[in-house]
Protein backbone atom coordinates (compact mmCIF):
# COMPACT_ATOMS: atom_id res chain seq x y z
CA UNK A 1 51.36 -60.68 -19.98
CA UNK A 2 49.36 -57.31 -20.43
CA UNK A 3 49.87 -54.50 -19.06
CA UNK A 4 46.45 -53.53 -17.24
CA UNK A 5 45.59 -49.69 -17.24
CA UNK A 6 45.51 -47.98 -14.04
CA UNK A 7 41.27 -47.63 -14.71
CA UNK A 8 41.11 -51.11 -14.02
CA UNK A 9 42.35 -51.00 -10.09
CA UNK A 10 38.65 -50.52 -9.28
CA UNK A 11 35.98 -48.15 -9.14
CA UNK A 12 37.79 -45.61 -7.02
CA UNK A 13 40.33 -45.58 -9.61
CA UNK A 14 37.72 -43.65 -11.87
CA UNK A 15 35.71 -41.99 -8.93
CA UNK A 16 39.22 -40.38 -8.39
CA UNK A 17 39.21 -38.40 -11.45
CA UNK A 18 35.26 -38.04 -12.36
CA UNK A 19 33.06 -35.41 -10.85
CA UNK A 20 29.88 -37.33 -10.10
CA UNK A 21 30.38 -40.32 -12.16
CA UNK A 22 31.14 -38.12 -15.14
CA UNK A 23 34.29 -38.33 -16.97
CA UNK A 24 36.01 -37.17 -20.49
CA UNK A 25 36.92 -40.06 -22.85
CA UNK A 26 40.58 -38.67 -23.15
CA UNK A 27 40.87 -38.84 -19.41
CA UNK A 28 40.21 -42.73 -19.47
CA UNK A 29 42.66 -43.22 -22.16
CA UNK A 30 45.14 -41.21 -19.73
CA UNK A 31 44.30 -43.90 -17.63
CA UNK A 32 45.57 -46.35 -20.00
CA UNK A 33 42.30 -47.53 -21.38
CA UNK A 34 42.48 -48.06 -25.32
CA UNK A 35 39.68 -45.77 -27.18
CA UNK A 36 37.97 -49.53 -28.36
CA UNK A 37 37.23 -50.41 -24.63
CA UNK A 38 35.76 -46.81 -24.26
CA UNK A 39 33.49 -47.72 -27.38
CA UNK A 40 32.36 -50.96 -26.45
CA UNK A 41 31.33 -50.09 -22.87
CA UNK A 42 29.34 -47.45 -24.27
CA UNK A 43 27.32 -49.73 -26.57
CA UNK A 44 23.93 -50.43 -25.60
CA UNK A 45 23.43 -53.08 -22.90
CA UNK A 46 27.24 -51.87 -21.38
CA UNK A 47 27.55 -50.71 -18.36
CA UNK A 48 28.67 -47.30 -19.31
CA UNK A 49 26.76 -44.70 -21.32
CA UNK A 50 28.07 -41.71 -24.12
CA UNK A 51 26.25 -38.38 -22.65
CA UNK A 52 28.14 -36.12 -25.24
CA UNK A 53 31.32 -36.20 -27.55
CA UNK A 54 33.97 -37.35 -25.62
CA UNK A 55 31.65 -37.19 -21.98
CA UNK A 56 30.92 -40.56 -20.37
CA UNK A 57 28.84 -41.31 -17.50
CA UNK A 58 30.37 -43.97 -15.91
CA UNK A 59 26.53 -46.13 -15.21
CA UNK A 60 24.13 -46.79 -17.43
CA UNK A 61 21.05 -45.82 -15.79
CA UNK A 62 19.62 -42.27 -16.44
CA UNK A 63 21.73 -39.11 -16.05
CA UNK A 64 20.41 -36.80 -13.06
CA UNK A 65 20.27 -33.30 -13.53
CA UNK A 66 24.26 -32.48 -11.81
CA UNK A 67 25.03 -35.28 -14.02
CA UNK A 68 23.73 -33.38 -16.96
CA UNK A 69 25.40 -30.44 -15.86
CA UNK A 70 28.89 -31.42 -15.01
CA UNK A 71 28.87 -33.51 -18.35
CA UNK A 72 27.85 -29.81 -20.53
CA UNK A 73 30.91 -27.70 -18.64
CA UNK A 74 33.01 -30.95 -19.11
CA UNK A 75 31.89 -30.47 -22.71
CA UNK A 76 32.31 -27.06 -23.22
CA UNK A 77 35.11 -26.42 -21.52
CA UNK A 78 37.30 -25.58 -18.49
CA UNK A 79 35.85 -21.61 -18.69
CA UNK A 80 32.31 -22.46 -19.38
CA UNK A 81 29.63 -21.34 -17.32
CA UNK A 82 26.09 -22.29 -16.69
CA UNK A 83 23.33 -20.20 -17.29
CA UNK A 84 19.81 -19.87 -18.45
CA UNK A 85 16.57 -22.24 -16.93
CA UNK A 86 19.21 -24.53 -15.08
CA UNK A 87 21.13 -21.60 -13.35
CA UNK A 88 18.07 -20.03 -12.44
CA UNK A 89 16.59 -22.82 -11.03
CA UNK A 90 19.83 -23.25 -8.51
CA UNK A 91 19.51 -19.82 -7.53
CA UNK A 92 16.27 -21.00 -6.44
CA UNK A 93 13.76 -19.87 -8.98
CA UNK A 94 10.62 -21.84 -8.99
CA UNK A 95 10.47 -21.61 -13.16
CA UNK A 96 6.52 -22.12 -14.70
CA UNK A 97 8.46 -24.23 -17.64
CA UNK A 98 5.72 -26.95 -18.35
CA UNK A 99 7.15 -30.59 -17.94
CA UNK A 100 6.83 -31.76 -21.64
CA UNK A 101 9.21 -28.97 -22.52
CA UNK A 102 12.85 -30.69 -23.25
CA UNK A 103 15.50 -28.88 -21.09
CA UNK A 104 18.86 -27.79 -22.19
CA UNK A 105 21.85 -27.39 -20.82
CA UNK A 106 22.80 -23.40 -21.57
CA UNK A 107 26.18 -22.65 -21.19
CA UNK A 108 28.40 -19.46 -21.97
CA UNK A 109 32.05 -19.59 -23.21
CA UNK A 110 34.39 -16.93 -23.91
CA UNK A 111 33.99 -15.82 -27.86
CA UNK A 112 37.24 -17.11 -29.29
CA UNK A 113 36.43 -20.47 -28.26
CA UNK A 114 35.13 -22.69 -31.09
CA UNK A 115 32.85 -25.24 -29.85
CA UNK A 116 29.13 -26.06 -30.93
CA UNK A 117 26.17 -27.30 -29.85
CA UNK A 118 25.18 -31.06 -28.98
CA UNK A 119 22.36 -33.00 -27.89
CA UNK A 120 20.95 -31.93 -24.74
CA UNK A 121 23.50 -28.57 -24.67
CA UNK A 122 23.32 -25.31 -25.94
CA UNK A 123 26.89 -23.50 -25.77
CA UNK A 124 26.72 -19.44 -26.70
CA UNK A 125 29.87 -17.74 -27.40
CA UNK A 126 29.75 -14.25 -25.81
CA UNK A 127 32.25 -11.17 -25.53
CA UNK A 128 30.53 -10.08 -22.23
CA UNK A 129 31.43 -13.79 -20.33
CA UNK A 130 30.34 -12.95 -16.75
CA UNK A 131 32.74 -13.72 -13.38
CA UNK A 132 30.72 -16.78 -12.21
CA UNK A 133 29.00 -17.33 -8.71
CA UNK A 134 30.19 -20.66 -7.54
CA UNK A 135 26.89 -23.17 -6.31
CA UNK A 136 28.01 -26.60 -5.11
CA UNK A 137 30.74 -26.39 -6.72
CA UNK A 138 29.14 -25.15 -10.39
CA UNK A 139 29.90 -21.55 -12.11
CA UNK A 140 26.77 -20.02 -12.33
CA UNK A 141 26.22 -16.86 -14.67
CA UNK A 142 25.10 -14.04 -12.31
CA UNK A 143 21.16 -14.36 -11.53
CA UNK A 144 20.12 -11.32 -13.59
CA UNK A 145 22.11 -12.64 -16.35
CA UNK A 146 21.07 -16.34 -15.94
CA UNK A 147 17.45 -15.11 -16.09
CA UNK A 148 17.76 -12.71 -19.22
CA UNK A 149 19.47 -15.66 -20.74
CA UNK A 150 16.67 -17.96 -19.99
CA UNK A 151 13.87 -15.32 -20.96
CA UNK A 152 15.09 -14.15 -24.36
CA UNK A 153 15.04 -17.87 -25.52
CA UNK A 154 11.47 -18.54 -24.59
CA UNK A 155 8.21 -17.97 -26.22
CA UNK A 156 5.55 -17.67 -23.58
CA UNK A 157 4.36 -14.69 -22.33
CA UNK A 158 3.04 -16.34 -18.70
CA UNK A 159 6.64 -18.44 -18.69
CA UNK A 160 8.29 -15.27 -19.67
CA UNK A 161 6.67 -12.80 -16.85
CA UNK A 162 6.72 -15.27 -14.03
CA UNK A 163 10.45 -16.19 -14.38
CA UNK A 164 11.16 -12.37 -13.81
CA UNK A 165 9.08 -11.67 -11.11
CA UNK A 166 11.38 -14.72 -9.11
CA UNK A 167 14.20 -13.12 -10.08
CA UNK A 168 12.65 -9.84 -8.93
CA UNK A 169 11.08 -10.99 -5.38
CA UNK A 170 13.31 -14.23 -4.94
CA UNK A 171 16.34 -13.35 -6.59
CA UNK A 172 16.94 -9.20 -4.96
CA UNK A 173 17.08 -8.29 -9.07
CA UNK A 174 15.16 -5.27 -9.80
CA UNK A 175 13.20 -5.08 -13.00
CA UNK A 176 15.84 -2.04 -14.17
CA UNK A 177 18.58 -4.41 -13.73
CA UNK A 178 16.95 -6.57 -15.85
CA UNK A 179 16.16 -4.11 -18.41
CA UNK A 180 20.26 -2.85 -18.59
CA UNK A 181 21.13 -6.48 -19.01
CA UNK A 182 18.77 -7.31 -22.02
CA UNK A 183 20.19 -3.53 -23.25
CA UNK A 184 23.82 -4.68 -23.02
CA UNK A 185 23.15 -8.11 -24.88
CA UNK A 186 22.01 -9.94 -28.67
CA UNK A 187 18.67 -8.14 -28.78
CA UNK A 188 17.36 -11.60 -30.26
CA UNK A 189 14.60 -12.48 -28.49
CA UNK A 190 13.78 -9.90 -26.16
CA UNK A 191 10.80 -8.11 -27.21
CA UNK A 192 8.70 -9.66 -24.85
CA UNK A 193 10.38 -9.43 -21.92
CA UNK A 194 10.95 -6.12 -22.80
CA UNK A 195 7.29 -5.54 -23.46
CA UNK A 196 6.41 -6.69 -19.85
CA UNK A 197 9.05 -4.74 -18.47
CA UNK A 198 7.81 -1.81 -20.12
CA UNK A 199 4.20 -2.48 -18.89
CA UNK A 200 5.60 -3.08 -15.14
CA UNK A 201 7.20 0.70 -15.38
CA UNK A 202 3.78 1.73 -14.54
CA UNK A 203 3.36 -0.11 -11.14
CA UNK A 204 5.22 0.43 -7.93
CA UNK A 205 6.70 -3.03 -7.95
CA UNK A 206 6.04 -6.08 -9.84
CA UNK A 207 3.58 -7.97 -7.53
CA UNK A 208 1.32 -4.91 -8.36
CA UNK A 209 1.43 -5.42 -11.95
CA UNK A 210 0.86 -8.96 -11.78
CA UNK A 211 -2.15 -8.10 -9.26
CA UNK A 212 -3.37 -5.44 -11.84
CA UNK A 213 -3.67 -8.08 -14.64
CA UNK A 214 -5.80 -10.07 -12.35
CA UNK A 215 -7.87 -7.72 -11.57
CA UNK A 216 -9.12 -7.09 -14.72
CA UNK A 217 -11.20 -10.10 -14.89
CA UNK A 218 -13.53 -9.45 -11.83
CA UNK A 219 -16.77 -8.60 -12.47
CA UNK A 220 -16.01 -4.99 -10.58
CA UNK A 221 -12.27 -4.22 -10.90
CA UNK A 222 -10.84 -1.52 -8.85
CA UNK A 223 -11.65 2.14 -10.27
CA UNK A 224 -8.22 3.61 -9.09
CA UNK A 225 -4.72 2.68 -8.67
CA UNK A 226 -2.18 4.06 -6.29
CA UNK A 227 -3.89 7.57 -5.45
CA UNK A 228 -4.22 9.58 -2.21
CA UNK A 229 -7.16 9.28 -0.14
CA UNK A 230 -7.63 11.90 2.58
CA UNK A 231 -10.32 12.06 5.07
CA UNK A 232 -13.02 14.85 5.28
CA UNK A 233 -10.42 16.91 7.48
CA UNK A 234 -7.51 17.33 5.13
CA UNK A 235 -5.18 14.66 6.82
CA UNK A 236 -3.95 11.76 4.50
CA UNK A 237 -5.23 8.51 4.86
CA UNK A 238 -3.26 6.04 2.81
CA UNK A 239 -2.39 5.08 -0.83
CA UNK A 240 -3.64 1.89 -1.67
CA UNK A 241 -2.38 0.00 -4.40
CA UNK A 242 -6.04 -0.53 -5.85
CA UNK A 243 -9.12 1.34 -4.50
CA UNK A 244 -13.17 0.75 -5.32
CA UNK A 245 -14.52 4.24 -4.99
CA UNK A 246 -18.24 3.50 -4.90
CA UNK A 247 -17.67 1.10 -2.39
CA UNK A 248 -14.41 2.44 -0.74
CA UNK A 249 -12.66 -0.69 -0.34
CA UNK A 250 -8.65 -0.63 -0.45
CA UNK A 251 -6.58 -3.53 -1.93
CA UNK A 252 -2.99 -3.56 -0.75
CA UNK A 253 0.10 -5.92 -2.06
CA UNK A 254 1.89 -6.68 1.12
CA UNK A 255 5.85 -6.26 1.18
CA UNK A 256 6.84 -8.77 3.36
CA UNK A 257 7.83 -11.14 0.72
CA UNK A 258 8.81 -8.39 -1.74
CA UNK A 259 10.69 -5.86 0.28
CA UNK A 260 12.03 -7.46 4.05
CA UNK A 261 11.97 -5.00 6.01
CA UNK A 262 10.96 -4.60 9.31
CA UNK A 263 10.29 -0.79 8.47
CA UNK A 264 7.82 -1.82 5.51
CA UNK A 265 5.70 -3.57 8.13
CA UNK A 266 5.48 -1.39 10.70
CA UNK A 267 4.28 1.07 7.70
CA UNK A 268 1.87 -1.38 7.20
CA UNK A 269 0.36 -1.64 10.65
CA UNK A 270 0.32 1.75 10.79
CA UNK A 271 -1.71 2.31 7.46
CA UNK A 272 -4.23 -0.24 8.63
CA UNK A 273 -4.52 1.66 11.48
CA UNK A 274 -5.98 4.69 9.69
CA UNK A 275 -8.05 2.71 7.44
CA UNK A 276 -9.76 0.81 10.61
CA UNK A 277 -10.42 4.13 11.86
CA UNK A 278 -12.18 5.01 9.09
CA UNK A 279 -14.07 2.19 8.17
CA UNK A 280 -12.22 1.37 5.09
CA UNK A 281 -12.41 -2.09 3.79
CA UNK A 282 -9.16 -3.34 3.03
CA UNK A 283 -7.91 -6.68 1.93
CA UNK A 284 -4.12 -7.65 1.83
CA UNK A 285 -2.53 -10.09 -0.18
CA UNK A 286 0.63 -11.48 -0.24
CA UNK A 287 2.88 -11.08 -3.87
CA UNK A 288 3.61 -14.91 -3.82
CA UNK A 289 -0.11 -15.84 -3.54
CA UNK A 290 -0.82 -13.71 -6.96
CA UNK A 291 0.61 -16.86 -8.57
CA UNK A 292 -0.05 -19.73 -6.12
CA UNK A 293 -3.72 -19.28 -5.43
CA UNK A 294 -4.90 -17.00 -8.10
CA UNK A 295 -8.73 -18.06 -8.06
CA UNK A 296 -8.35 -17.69 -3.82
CA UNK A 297 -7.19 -14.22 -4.04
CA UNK A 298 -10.38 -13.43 -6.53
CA UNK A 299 -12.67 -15.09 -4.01
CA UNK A 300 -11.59 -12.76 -1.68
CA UNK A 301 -11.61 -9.57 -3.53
CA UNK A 302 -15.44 -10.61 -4.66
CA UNK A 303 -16.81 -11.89 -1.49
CA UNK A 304 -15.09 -8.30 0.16
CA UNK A 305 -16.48 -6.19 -2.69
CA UNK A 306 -19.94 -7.67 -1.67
CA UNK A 307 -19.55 -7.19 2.10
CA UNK A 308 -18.62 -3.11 1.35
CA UNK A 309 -21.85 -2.70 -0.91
CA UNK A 310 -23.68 -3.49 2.51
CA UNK A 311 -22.39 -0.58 4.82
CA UNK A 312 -22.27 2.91 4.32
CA UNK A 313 -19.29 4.33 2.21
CA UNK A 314 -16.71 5.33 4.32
CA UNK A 315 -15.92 8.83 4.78
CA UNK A 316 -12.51 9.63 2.49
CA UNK A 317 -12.13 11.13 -0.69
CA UNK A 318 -9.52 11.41 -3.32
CA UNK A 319 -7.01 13.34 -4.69
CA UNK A 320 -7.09 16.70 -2.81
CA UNK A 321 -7.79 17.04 0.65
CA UNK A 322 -10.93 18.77 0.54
């Protein structure tokens, strides 16, 4: 009589030595299950399914994303780690990748490794292989790396920009970090997120720069950016991040999704202070709602804009104190 393989003592047999349902081919045979049984299980209409060479999900229904994931560092190997749209998105990054885009699997593995890339993965060989942040369980590249990663492989400037500006107000990177990173690595593919970054230099963070490019479609966009306004005595009245002069209406960025501090907002009350003392129009607007509600944050600035043109210009002046 047969021998049966120790596999075949029932499904917690397997669940013992998979990591969500995912297992390597040469671990079943350590389990005594012949390489032919493997094969045939695998076939279509089985009730197992081949994810990657050697990698089999032990179901035969749709992989879900962990699945995916735990089958690429299975794949790659026991030093591989994740990286790129998937690690950024575990960090927490709400990525603008459309959904007809097919998502891979980027993983990084030391350089003197030998192992290429398959189906659904993407496996880069690097000299600078990064000490991973454990997530659930899964190595994660550091965020500023994960994100250059992700950037320098895409194509779209709006993709591009917005995955930066998470990392930047979700993710505690700052856009020089950023910068050093795509510095230190291939410079394949980076000219446009080094263009933006280049373009954000300008602007005191990047929820300004992404409120300066949509200002530039109103039918009045601001005259100034970031300059002094005093009143007619000499004392300093604020430095909005956008000003109308003809109208004097102020557009700040609000920190308190950018910055948290408790100190930024209590500069804040006390700026709107001085502009409510002197009349000034002001309208605030949170960084996040730059990209949620775009066309909102345009109604506002418009329908404010209008409202100013009504009332006598308030008394402040810029630059010098007089």
């Amino acid at each position: 009589m047969q021998r049966q393989g120790r596999w075949a003592k029932g499904p917690a047999a397997l669940a013992e030595y998979s990591t969500h349902q995912v297992i390597r081919a040469m671990t079943l045979e350590s389990l005594d299950m012949h390489s032919k049984v493997i094969y045939r299980r695998c076939l279509p209409g089985g009730p197992w399914r081949r994810l990657l060479p050697g990698i089999i999900l032990l179901h035969n229904n749709d992989p879900t994303p962990d699945q995916l994931v735990h089958a690429a560092l299975l794949y790659a190997g026991s030093t591989a780690i994740l990286t790129g749209e998937e690690a950024c998105r575990r960090y927490g990054l709400r990525l603008a990748v459309p959904a007809t885009s097919e998502q891979r699997i980027h993983v990084l593995i030391p350089h003197h490794l030998k192992r290429s890339n398959s189906d659904f993965v993407t496996v880069e060989r690097t000299k600078r292989l990064p000490r991973p942040w454990l997530r659930a369980g899964i190595p994660l590249a550091p965020l500023v790396r994960a994100t250059t990663d992700f950037v320098r492989r895409t194509q779209s400037v709006n993709v591009i920009g917005h995955a930066m500006i998470e990392a930047v107000q979700r993710g505690g990177c700052t856009p020089q970090a950023l910068a050093e990173e795509l510095d230190r690595g291939t410079k394949r593919g980076t000219a446009l997120p080094r263009r933006l970054l280049a373009e954000w230099a300008n602007a005191r963070s990047v929820a300004e720069a992404e409120a300066q490019k949509l200002a530039k479609v109103l039918p009045h966009p601001p005259t100034h950016q970031n300059e002094v306004l005093y009143d007619h005595a000499g004392n300093y009245a604020g430095r909005p991040d956008f000003w109308w002069d003809d109208v004097g209406l102020a557009w700040e960025i609000d920190s308190l999704d950018f910055h948290f501090r408790s100190a930024d907002y209590a500069r804040t009350l006390r700026r709107n202070t001085r502009y409510a003392s002197l009349g000034v129009a002001v309208v605030q607007t949170l960084p996040s709602r730059l990209r949620i509600e775009p066309k909102t944050v345009l109604d506002e600035l418009r329908a404010a804009y209008a409202a100013a043109l009504t009332r006598p210009r308030p008394p402040v002046v810029l630059g010098e104190p007089p």
